[in-house]
C-alpha atoms as a PDB file:
ATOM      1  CA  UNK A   1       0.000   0.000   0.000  1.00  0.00           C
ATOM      2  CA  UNK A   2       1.461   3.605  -0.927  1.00  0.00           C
ATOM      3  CA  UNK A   3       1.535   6.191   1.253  1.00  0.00           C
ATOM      4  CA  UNK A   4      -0.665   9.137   0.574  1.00  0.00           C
ATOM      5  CA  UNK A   5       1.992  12.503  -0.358  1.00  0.00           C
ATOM      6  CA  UNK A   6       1.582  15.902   1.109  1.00  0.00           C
ATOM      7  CA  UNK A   7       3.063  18.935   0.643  1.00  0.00           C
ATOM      8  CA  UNK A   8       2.835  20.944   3.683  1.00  0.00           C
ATOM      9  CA  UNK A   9       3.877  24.912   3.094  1.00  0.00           C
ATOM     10  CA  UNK A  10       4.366  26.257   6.328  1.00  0.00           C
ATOM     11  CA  UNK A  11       5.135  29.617   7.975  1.00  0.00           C
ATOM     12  CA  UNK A  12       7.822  28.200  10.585  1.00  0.00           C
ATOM     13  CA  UNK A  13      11.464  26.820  10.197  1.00  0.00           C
ATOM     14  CA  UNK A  14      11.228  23.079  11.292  1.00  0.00           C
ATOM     15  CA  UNK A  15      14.026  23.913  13.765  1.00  0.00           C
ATOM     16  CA  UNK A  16      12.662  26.737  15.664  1.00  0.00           C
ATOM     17  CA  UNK A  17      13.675  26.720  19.317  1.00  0.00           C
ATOM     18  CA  UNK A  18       9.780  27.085  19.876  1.00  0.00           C
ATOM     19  CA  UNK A  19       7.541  24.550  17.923  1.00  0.00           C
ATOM     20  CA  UNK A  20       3.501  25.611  17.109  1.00  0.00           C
ATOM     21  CA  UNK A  21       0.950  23.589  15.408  1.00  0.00           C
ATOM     22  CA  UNK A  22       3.083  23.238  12.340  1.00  0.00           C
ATOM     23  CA  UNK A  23       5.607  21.414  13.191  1.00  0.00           C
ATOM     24  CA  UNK A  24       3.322  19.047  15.368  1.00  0.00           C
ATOM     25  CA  UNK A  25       0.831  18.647  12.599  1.00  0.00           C
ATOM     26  CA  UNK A  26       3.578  17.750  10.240  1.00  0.00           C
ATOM     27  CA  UNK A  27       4.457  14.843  13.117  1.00  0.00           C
ATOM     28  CA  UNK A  28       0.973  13.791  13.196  1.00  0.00           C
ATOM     29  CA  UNK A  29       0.549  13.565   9.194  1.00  0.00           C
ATOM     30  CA  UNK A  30       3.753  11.962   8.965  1.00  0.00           C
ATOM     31  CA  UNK A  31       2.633   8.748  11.025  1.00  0.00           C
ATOM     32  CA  UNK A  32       0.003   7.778   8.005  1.00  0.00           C
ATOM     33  CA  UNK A  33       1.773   9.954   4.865  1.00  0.00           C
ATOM     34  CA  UNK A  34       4.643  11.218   3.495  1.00  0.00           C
ATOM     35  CA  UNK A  35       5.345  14.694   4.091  1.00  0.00           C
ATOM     36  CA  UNK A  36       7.497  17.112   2.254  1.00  0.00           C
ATOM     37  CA  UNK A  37       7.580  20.449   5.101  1.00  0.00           C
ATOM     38  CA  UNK A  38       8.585  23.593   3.627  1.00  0.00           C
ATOM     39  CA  UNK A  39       9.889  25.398   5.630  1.00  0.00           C
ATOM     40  CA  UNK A  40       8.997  29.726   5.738  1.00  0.00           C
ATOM     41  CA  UNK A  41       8.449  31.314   2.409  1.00  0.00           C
ATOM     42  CA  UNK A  42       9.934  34.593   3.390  1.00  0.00           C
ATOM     43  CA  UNK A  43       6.149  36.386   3.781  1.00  0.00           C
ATOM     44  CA  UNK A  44       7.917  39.074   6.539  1.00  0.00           C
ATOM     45  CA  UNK A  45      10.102  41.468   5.086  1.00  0.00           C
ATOM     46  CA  UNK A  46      13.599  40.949   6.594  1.00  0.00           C
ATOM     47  CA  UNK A  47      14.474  43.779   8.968  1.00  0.00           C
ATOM     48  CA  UNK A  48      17.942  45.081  10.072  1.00  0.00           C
ATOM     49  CA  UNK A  49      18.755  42.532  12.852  1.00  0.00           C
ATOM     50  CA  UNK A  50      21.084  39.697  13.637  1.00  0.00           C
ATOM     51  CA  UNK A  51      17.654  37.544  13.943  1.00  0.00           C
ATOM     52  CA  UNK A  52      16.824  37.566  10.437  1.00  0.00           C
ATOM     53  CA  UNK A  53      20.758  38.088   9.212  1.00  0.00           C
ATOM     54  CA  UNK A  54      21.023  34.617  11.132  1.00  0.00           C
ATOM     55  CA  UNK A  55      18.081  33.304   9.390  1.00  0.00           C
ATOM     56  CA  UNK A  56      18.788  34.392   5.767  1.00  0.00           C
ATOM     57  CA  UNK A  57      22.816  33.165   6.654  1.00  0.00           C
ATOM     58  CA  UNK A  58      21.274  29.440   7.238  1.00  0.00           C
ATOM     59  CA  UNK A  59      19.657  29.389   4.306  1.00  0.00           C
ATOM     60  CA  UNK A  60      22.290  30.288   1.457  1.00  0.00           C
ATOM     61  CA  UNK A  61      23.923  27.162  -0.080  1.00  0.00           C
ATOM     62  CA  UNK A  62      27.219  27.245   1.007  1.00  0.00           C
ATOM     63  CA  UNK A  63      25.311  27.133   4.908  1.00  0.00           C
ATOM     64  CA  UNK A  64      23.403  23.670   3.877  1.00  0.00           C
ATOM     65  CA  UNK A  65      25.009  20.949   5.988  1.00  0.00           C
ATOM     66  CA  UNK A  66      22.821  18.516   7.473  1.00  0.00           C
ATOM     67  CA  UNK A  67      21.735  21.136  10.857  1.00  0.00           C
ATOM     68  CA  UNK A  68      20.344  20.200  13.693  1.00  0.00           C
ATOM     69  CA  UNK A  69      16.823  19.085  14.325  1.00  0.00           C
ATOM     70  CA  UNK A  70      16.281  21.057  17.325  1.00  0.00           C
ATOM     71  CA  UNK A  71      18.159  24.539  18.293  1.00  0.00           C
ATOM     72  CA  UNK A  72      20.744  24.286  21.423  1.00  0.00           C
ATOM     73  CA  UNK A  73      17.911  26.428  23.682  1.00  0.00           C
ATOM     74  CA  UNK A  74      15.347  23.714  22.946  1.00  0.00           C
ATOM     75  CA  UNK A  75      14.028  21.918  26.333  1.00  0.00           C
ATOM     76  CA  UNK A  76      14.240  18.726  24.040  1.00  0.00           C
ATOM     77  CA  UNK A  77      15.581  17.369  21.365  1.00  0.00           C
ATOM     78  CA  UNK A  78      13.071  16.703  18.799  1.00  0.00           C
ATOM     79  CA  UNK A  79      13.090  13.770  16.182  1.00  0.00           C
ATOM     80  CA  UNK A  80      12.164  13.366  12.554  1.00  0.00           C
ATOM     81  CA  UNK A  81       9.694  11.293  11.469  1.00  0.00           C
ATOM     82  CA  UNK A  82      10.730   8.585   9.315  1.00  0.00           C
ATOM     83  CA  UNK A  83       8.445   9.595   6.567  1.00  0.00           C
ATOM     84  CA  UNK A  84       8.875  13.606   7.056  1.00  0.00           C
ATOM     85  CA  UNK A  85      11.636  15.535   4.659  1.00  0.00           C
ATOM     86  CA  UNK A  86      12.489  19.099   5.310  1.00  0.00           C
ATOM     87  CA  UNK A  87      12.671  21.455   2.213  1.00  0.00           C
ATOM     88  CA  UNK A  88      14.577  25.209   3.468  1.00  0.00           C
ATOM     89  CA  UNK A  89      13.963  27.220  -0.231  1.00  0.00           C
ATOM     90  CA  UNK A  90      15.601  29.735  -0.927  1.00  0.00           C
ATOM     91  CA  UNK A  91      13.205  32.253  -1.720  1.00  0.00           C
ATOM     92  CA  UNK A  92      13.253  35.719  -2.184  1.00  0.00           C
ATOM     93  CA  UNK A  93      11.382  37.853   0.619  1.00  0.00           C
ATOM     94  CA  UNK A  94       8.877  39.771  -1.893  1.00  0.00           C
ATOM     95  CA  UNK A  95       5.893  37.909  -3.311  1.00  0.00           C
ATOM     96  CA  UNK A  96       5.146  40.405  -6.325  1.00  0.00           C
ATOM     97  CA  UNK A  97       6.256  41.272  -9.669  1.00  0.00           C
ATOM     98  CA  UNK A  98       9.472  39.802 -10.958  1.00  0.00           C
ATOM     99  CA  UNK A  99      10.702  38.204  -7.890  1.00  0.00           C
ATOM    100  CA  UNK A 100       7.109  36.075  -7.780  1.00  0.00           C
ATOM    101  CA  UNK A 101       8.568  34.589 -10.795  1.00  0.00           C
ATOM    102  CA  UNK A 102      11.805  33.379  -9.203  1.00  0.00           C
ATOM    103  CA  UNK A 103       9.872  32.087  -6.075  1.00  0.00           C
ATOM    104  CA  UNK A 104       7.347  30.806  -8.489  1.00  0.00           C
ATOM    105  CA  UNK A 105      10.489  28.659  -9.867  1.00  0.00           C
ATOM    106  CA  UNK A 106      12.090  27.932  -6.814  1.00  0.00           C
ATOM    107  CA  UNK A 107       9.051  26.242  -5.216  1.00  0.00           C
ATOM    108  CA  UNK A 108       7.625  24.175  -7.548  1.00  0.00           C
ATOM    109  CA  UNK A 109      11.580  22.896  -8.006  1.00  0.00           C
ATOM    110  CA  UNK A 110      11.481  21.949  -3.832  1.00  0.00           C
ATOM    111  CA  UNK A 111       8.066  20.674  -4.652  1.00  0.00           C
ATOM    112  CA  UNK A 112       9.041  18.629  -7.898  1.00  0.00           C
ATOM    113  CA  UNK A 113       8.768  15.001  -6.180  1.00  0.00           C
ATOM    114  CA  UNK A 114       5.409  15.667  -4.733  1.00  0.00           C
ATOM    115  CA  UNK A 115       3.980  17.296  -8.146  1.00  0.00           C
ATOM    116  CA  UNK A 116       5.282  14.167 -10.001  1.00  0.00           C
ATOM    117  CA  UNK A 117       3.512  11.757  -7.426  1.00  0.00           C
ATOM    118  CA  UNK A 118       0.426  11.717  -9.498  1.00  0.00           C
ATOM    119  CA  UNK A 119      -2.772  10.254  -7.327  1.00  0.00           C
ATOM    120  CA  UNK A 120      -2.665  10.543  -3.649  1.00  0.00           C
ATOM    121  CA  UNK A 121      -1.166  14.328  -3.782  1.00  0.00           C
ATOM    122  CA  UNK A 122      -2.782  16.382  -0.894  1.00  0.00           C
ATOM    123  CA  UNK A 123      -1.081  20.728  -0.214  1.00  0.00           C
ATOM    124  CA  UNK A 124      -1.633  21.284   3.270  1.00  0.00           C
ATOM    125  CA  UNK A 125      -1.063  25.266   3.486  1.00  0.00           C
ATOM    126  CA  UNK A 126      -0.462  27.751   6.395  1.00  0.00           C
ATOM    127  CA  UNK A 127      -0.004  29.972   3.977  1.00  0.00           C
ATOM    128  CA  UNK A 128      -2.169  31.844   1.297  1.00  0.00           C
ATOM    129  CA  UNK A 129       0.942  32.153  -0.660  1.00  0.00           C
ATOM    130  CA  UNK A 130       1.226  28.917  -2.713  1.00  0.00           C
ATOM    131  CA  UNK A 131       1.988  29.665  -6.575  1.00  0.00           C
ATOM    132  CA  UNK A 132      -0.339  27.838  -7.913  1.00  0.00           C
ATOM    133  CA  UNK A 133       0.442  24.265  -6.337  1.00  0.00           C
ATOM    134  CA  UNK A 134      -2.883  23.969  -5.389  1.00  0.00           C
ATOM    135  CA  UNK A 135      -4.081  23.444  -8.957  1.00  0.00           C
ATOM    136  CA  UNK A 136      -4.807  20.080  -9.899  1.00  0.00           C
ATOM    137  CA  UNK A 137      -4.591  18.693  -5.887  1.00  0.00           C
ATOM    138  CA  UNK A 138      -6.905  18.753  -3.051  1.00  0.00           C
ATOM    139  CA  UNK A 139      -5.936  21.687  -0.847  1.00  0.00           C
ATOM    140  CA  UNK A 140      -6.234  22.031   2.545  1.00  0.00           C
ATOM    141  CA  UNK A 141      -5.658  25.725   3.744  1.00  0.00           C
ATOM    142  CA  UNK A 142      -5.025  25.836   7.697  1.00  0.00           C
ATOM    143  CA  UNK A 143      -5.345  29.275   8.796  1.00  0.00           C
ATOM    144  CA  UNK A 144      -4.822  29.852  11.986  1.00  0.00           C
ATOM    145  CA  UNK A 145      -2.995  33.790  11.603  1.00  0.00           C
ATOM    146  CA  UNK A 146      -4.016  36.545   9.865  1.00  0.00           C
ATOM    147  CA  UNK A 147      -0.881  36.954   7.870  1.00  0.00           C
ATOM    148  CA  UNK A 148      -1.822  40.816   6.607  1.00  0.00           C
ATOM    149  CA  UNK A 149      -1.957  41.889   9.913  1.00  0.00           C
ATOM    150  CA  UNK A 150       1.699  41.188  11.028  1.00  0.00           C
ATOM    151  CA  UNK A 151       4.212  43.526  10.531  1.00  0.00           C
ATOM    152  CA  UNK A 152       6.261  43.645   7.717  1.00  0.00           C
ATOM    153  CA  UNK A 153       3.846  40.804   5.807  1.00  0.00           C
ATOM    154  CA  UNK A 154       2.327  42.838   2.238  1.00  0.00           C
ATOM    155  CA  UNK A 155      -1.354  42.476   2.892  1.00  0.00           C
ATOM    156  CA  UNK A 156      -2.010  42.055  -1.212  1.00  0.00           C
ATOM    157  CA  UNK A 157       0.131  38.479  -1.105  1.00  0.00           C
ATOM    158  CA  UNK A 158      -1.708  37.281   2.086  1.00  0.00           C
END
């Protein structure tokens, strides 16, 4: 029997020191499916700030050895499912004009193995942002933020 494939698009970094419904939902899916997690799509606009210089720094190629699972400050490590693989795109951090046409590339490139799985494809979304992946698969969309209303996030993408 095959496993069902899903393509979960998140709006948190698998390794975050503080896990939310993503991550565990991911877990949970994972027991019965195989899921692909991406990992943040770059909705906030990067501010000035070793934060997000850290976070853009982990995600350039030449930063893309195995890392850890969970950060040092975790209370507990945190395994991978078997059946769960993390995808880290690298994305640009605007979501119109031309750069929607590199992201546009980039993610449907992270999401090639799950697009060629034919039947049994499922998008599981946290985010309204999903260049068109939804076409041709049943979608799930679980919003649980109003993404215009954070800072820094361009309410016309969201």
């Amino acid at each position: 029997m095959s496993r069902q494939r899903i393509l979960l698009l998140s709006t948190a970094d698998w390794h975050a020191t503080l896990w939310t419904n993503k991550q565990y939902m991911a877990c949970e899916l994972a027991a019965e499916s195989h899921v692909t997690y991406v990992e943040s799509l770059g909705l906030r606009r990067p501010q000035l700030s070793m934060r997000d210089a850290r976070r853009i720094a982990a995600r350039l190629p030449i930063n893309r050895t195995k890392r850890p699972i969970a950060s040092s400050r975790a209370a507990t490590p945190r395994q991978q499912p078997e059946h769960l693989d993390v995808r880290s795109p690298l994305v640009l951090p605007l979501h119109r004009g031309p750069a929607r046409v590199v992201n546009r590339a980039v993610l449907h490139r992270v999401a090639s193995g799950w697009r060629g799985s034919g039947a049994g494809r499922v998008l599981w979304t946290y985010t309204p942002t999903t260049y068109g992946l939804e076409s041709g698969a049943p979608t799930v969309y679980h919003c649980v933020d109003l993404m215009a209303n954070y800072p820094g996030i361009d309410p016309r993408v969201s």
